[in-house]
N, C-alpha and C. Protein backbone atom coordinates (compact mmCIF):
# COMPACT_ATOMS: atom_id res chain seq x y z
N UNK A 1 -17.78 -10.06 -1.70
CA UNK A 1 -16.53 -10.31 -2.40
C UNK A 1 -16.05 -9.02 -3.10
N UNK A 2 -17.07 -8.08 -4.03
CA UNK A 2 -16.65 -7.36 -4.29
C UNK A 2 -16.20 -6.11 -3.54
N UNK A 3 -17.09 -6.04 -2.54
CA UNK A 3 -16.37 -5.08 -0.91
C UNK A 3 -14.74 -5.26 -0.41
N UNK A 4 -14.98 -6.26 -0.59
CA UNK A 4 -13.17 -6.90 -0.19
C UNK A 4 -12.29 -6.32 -1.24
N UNK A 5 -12.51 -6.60 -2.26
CA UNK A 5 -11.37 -6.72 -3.26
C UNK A 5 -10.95 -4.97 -3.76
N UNK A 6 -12.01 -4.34 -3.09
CA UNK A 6 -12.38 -2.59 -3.31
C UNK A 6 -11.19 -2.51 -2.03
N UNK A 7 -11.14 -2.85 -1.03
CA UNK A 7 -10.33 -2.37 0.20
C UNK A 7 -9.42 -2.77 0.13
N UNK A 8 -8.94 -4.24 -0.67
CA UNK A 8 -7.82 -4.40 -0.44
C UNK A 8 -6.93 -3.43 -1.74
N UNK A 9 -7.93 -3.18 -3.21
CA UNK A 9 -7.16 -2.49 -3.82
C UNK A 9 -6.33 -0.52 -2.54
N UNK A 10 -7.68 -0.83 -2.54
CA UNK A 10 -7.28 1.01 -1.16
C UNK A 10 -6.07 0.87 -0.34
N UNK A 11 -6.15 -0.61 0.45
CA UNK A 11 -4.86 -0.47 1.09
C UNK A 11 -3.51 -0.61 0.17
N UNK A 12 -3.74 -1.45 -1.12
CA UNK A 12 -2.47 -1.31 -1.53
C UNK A 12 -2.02 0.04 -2.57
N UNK A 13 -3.12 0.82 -3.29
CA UNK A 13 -2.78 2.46 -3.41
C UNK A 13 -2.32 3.49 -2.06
N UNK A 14 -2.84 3.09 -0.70
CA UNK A 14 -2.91 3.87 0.40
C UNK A 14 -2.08 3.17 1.09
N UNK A 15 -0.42 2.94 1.03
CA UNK A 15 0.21 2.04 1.41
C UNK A 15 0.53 2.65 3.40
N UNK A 16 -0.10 4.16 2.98
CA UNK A 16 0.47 5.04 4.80
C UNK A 16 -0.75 4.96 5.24
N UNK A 17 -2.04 4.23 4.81
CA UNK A 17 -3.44 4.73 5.45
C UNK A 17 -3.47 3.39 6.37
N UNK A 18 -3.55 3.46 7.88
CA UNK A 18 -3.33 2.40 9.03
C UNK A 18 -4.87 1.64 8.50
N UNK A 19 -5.55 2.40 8.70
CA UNK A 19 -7.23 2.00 9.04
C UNK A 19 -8.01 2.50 7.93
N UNK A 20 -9.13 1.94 7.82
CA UNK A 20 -10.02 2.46 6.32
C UNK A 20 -11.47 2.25 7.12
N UNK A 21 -12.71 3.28 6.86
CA UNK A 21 -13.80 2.88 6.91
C UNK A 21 -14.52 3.70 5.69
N UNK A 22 -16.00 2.78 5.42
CA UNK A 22 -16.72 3.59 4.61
C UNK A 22 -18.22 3.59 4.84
N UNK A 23 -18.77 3.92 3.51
CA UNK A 23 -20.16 4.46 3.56
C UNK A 23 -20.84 3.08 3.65
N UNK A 24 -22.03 3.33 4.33
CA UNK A 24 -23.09 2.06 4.05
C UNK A 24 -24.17 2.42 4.07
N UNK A 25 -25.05 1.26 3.86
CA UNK A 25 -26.55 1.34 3.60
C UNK A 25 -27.24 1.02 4.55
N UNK A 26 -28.13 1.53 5.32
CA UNK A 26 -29.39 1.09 5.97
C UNK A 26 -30.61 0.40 5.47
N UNK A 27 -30.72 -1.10 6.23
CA UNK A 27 -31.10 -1.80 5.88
C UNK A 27 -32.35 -2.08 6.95
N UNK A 28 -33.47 -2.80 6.26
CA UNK A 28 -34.73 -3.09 7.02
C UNK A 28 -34.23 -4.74 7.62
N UNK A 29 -35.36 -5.55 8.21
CA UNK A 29 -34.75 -6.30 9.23
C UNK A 29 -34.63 -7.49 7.48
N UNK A 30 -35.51 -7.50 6.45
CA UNK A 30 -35.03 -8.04 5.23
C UNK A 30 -34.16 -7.83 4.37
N UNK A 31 -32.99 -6.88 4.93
CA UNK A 31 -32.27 -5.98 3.99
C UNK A 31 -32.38 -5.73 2.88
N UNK A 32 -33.68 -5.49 3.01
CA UNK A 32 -34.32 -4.19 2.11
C UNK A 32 -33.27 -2.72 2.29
N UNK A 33 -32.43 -2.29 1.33
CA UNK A 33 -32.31 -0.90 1.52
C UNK A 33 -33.16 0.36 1.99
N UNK A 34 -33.04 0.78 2.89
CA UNK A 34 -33.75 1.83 3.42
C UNK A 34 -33.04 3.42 3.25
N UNK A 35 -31.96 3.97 3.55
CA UNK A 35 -31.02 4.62 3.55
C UNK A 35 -30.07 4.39 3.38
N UNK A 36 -29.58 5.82 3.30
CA UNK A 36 -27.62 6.20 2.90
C UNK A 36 -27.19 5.95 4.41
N UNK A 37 -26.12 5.67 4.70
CA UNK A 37 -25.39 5.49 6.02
C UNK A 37 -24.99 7.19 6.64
N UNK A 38 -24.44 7.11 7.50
CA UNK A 38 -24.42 8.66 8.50
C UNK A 38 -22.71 8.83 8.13
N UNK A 39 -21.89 7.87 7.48
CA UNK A 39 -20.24 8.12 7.41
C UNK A 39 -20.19 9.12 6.61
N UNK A 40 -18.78 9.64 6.56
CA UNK A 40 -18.12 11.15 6.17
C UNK A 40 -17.21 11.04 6.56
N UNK A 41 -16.11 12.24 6.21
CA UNK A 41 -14.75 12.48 6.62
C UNK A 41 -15.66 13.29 7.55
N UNK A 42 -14.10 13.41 8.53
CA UNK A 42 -14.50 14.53 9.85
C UNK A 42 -14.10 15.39 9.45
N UNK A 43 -14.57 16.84 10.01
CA UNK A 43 -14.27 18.06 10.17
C UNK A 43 -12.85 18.50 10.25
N UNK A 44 -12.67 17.85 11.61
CA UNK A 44 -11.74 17.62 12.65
C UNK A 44 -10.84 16.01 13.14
N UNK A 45 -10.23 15.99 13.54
CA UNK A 45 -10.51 14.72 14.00
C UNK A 45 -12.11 14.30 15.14
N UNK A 46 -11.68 12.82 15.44
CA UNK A 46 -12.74 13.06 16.21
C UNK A 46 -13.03 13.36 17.64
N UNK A 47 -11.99 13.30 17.92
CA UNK A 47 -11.84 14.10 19.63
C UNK A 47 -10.29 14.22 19.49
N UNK A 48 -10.43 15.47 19.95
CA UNK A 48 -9.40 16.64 19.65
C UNK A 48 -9.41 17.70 21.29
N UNK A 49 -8.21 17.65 21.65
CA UNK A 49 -8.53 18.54 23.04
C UNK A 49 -9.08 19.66 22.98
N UNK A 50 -10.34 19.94 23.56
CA UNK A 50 -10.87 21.38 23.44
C UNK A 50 -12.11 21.54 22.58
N UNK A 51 -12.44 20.34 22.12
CA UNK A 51 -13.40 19.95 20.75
C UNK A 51 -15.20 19.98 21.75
N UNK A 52 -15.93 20.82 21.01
CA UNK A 52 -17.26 20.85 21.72
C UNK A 52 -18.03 19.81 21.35
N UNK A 53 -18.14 18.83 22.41
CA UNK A 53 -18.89 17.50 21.79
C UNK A 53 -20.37 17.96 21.96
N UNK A 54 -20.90 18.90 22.24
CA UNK A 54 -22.70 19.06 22.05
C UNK A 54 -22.36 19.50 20.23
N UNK A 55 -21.42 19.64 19.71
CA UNK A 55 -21.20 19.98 18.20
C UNK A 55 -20.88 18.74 17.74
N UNK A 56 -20.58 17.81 17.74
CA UNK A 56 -19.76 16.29 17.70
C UNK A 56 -20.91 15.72 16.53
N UNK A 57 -20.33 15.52 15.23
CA UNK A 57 -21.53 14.84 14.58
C UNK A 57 -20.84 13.26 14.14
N UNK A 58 -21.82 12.33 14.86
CA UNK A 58 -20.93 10.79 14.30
C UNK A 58 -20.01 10.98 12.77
N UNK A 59 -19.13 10.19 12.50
CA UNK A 59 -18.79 10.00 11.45
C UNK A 59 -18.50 8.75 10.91
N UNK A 60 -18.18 8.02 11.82
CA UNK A 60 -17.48 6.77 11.62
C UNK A 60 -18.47 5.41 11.99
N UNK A 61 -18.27 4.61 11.03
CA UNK A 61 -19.22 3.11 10.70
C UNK A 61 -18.92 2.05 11.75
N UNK A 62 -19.70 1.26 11.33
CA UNK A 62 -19.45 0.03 12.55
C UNK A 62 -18.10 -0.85 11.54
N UNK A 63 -17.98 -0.87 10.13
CA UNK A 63 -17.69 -1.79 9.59
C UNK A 63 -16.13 -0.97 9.44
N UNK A 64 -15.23 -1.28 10.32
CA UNK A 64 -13.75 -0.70 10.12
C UNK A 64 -12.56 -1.76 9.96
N UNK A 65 -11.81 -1.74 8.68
CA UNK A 65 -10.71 -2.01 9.07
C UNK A 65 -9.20 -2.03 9.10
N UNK A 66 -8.32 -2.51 9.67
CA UNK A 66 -6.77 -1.93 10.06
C UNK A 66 -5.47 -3.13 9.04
N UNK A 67 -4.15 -2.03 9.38
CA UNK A 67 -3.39 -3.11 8.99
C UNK A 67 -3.34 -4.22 10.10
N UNK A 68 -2.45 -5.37 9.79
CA UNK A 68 -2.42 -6.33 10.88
C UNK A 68 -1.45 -5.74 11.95
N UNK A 69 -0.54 -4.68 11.67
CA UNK A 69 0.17 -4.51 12.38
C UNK A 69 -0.41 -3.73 13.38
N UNK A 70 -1.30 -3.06 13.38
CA UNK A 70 -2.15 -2.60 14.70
C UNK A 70 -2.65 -3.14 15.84
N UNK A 71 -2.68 -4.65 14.95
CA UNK A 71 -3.23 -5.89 15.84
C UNK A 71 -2.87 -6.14 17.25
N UNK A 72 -1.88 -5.67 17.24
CA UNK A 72 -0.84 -6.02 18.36
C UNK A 72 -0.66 -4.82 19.25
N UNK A 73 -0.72 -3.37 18.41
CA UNK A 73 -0.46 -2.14 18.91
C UNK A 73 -0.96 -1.80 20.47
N UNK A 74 -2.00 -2.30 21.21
CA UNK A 74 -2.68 -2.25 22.29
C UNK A 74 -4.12 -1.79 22.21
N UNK A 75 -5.26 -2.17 23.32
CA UNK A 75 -6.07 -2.01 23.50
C UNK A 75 -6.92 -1.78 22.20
N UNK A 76 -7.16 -2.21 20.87
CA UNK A 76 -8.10 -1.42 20.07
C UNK A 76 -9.06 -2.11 20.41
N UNK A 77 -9.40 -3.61 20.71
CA UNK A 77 -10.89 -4.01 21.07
C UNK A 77 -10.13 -4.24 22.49
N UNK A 78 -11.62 -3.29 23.11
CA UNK A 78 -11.65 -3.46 24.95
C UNK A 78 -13.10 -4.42 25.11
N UNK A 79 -12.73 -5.42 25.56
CA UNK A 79 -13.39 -6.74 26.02
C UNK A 79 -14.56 -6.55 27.27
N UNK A 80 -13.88 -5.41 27.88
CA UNK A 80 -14.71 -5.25 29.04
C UNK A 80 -15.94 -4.28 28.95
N UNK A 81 -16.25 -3.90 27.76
CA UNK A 81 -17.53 -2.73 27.33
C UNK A 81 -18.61 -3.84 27.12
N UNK A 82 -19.69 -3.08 28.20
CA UNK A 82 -21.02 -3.92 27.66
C UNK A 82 -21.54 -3.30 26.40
N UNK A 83 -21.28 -2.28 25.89
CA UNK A 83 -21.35 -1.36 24.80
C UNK A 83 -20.43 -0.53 24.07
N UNK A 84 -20.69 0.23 23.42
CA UNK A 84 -20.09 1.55 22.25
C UNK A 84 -18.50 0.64 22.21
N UNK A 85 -18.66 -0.82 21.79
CA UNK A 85 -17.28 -1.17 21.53
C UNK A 85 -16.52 -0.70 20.22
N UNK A 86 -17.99 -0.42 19.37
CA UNK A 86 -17.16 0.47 18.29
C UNK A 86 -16.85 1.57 18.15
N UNK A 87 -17.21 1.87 19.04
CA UNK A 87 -16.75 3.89 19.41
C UNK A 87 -15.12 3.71 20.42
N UNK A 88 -15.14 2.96 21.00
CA UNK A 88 -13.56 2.62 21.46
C UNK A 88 -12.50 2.30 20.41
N UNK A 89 -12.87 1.17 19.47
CA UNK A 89 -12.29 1.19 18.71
C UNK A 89 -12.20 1.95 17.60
N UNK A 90 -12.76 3.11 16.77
CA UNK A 90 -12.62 4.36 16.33
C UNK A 90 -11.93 5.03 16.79
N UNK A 91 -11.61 5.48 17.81
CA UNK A 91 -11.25 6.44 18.60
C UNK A 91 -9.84 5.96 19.27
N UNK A 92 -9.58 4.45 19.15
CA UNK A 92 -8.26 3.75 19.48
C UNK A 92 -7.50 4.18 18.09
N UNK A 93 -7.89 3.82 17.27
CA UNK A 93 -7.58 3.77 16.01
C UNK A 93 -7.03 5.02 15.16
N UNK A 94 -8.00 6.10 15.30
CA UNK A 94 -7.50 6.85 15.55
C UNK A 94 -6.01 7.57 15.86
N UNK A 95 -5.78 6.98 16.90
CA UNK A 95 -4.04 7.33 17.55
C UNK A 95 -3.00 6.62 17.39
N UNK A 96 -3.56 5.51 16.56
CA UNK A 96 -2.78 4.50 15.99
C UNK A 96 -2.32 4.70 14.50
N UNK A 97 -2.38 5.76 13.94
CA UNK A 97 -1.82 6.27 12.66
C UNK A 97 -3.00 6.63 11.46
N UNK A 98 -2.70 7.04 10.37
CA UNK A 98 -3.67 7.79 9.07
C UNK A 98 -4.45 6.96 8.60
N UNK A 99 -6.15 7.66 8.94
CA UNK A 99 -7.08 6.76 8.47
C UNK A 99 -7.44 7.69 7.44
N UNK A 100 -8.54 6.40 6.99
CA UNK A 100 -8.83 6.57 5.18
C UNK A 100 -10.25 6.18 5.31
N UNK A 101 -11.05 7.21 5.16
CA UNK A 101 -12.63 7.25 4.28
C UNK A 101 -12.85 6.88 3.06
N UNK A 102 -13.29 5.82 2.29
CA UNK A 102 -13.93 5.65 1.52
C UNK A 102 -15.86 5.76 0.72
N UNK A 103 -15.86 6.64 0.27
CA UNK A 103 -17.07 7.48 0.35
C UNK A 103 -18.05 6.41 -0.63
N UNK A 104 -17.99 5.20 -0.91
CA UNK A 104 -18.73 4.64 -1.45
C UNK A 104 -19.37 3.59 -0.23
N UNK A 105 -20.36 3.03 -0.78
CA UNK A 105 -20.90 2.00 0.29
C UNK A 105 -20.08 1.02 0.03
N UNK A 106 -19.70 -0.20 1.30
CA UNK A 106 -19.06 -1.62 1.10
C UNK A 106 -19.75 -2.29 1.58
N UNK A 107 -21.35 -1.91 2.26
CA UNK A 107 -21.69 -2.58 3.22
C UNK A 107 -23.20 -2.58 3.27
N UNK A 108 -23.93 -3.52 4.28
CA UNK A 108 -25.17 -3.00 4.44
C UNK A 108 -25.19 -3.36 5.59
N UNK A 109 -26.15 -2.45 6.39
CA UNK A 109 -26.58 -3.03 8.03
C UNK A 109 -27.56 -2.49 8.16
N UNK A 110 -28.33 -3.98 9.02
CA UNK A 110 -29.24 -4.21 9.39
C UNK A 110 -29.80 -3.76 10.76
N UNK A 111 -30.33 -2.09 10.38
CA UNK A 111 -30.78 -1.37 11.87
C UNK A 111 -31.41 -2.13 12.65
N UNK A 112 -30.96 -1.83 13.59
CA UNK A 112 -31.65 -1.95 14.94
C UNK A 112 -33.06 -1.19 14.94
N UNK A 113 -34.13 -2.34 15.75
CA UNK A 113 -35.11 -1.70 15.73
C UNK A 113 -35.00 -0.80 17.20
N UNK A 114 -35.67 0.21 16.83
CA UNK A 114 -35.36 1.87 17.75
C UNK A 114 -34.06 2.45 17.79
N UNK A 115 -33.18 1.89 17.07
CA UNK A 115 -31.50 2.48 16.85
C UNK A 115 -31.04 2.67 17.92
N UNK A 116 -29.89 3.00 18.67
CA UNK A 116 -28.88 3.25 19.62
C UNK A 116 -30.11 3.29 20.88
N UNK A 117 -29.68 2.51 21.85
CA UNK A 117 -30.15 2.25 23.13
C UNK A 117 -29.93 3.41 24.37
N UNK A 118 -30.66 3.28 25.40
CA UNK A 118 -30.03 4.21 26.23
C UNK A 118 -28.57 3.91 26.19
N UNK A 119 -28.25 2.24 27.07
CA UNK A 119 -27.17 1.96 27.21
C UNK A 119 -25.90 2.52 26.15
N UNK A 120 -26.34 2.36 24.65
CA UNK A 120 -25.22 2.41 23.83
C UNK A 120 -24.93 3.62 23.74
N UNK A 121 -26.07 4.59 24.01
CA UNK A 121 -25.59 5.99 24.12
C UNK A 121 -24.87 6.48 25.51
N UNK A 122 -25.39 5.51 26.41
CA UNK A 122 -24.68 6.23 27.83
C UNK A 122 -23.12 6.10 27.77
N UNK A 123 -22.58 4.59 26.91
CA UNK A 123 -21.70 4.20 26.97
C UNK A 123 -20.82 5.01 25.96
N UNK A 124 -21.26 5.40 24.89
CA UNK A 124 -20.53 6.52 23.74
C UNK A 124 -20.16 7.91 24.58
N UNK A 125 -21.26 7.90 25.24
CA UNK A 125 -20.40 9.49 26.18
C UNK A 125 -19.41 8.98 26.88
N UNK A 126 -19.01 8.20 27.29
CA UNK A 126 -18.21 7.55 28.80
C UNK A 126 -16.96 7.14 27.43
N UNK A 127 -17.33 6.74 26.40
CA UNK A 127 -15.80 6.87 25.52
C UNK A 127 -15.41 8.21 25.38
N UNK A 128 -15.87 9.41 24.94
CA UNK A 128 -15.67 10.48 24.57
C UNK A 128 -14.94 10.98 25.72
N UNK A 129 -15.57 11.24 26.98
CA UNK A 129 -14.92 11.41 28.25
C UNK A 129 -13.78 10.59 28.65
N UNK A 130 -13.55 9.62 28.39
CA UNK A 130 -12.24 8.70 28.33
C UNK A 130 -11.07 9.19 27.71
N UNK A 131 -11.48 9.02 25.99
CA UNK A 131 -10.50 9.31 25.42
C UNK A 131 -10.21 11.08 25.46
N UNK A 132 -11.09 11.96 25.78
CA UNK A 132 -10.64 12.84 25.46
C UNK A 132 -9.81 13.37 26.70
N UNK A 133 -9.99 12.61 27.91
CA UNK A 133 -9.33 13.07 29.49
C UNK A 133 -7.63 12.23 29.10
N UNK A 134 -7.70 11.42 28.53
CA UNK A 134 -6.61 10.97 28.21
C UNK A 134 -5.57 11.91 27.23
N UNK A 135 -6.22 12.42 26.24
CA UNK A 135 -5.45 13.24 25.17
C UNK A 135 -5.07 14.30 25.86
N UNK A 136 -5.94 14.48 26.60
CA UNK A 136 -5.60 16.30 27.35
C UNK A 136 -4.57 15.61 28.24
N UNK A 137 -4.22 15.04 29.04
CA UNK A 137 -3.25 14.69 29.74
C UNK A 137 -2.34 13.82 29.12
N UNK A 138 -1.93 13.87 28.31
CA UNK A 138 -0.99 13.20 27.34
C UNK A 138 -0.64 14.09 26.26
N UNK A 139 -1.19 15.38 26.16
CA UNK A 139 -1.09 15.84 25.49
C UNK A 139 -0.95 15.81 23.57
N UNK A 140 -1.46 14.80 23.22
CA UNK A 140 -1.77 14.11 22.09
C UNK A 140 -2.72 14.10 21.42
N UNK A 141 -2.25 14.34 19.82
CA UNK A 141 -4.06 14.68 19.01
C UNK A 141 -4.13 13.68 18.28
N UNK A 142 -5.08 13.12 17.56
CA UNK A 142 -5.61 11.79 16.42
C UNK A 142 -4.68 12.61 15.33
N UNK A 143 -4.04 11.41 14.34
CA UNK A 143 -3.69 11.26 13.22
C UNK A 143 -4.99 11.97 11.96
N UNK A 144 -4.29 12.36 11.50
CA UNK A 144 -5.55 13.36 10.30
C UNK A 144 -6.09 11.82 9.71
N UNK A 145 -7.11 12.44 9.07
CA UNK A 145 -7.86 11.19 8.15
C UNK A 145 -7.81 11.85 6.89
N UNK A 146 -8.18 11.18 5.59
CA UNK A 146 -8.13 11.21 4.16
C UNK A 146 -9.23 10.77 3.49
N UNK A 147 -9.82 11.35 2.61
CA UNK A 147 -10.76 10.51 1.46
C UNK A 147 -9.73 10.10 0.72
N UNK A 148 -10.38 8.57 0.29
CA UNK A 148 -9.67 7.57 -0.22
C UNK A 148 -10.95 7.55 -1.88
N UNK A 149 -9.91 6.93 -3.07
CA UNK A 149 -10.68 6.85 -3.96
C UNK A 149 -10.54 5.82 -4.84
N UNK A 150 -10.63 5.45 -5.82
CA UNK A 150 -10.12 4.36 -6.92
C UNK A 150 -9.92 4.59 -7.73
């Protein structure tokens, strides 16, 4: 409850920020806290034409979310991924207008035991290669992102 009421204050100070994600906690399979989460603002955006992905450091959480009006915008959840559905939707999102980092935790999740799979990793490259063959031929870069605060 109190996670909610933190984002909805963000979206209504951040009335131009489309999308918001933030920090979380790593959690044992008792959510026990274990760790700080891997989120941050990017560098860069996150795929950018010309961008060296052996340099590519994750930034973005599983726990994201948009105005409603995106809802409709096209493709942000693709139905047909046996995986990295949240790396599609990051990276949809993305091109869908100004996102907003919030550097506090809202969240906790409950790792996976052995973390990211072959599969989920085979499938995160095959987004990167997607979206970024798309930008280069469309000639189009991601919307900047922002730290967001209270």
């Amino acid at each position: 409850k109190k996670s909610l009421s933190r984002l909805v204050r963000l979206y209504e100070k951040y009335p131009d920020v489309a999308y918001i994600w933030s920090q979380f906690r790593i959690c044992d399979p008792d959510m026990n806290v274990v760790k700080k989460g891997s989120c941050r603002l990017p560098d860069t955006s996150f795929l950018k034409a010309g961008l060296d992905y052996s340099k590519y450091r994750h930034c973005f959480s599983h726990w994201r979310t948009f105005r409603t009006e995106l809802r409709d915008s096209g493709d942000i959840f693709n139905k047909d991924l046996p995986a990295a559905v949240d790396k599609w939707m990051g990276y949809r999102l993305e091109e869908l207008g100004v996102g907003g980092f919030y550097s506090k935790a809202l969240y906790l999740y409950r790792q996976r035991v052995g973390g990211l799979s072959y599969k989920g990793r085979k499938h995160w490259s095959k987004m990167l290669k997607i979206f970024d063959k798309k930008r280069k031929e469309q000639e189009s870069e991601a919307y900047p992102t922002i730290k967001l605060s209270l």
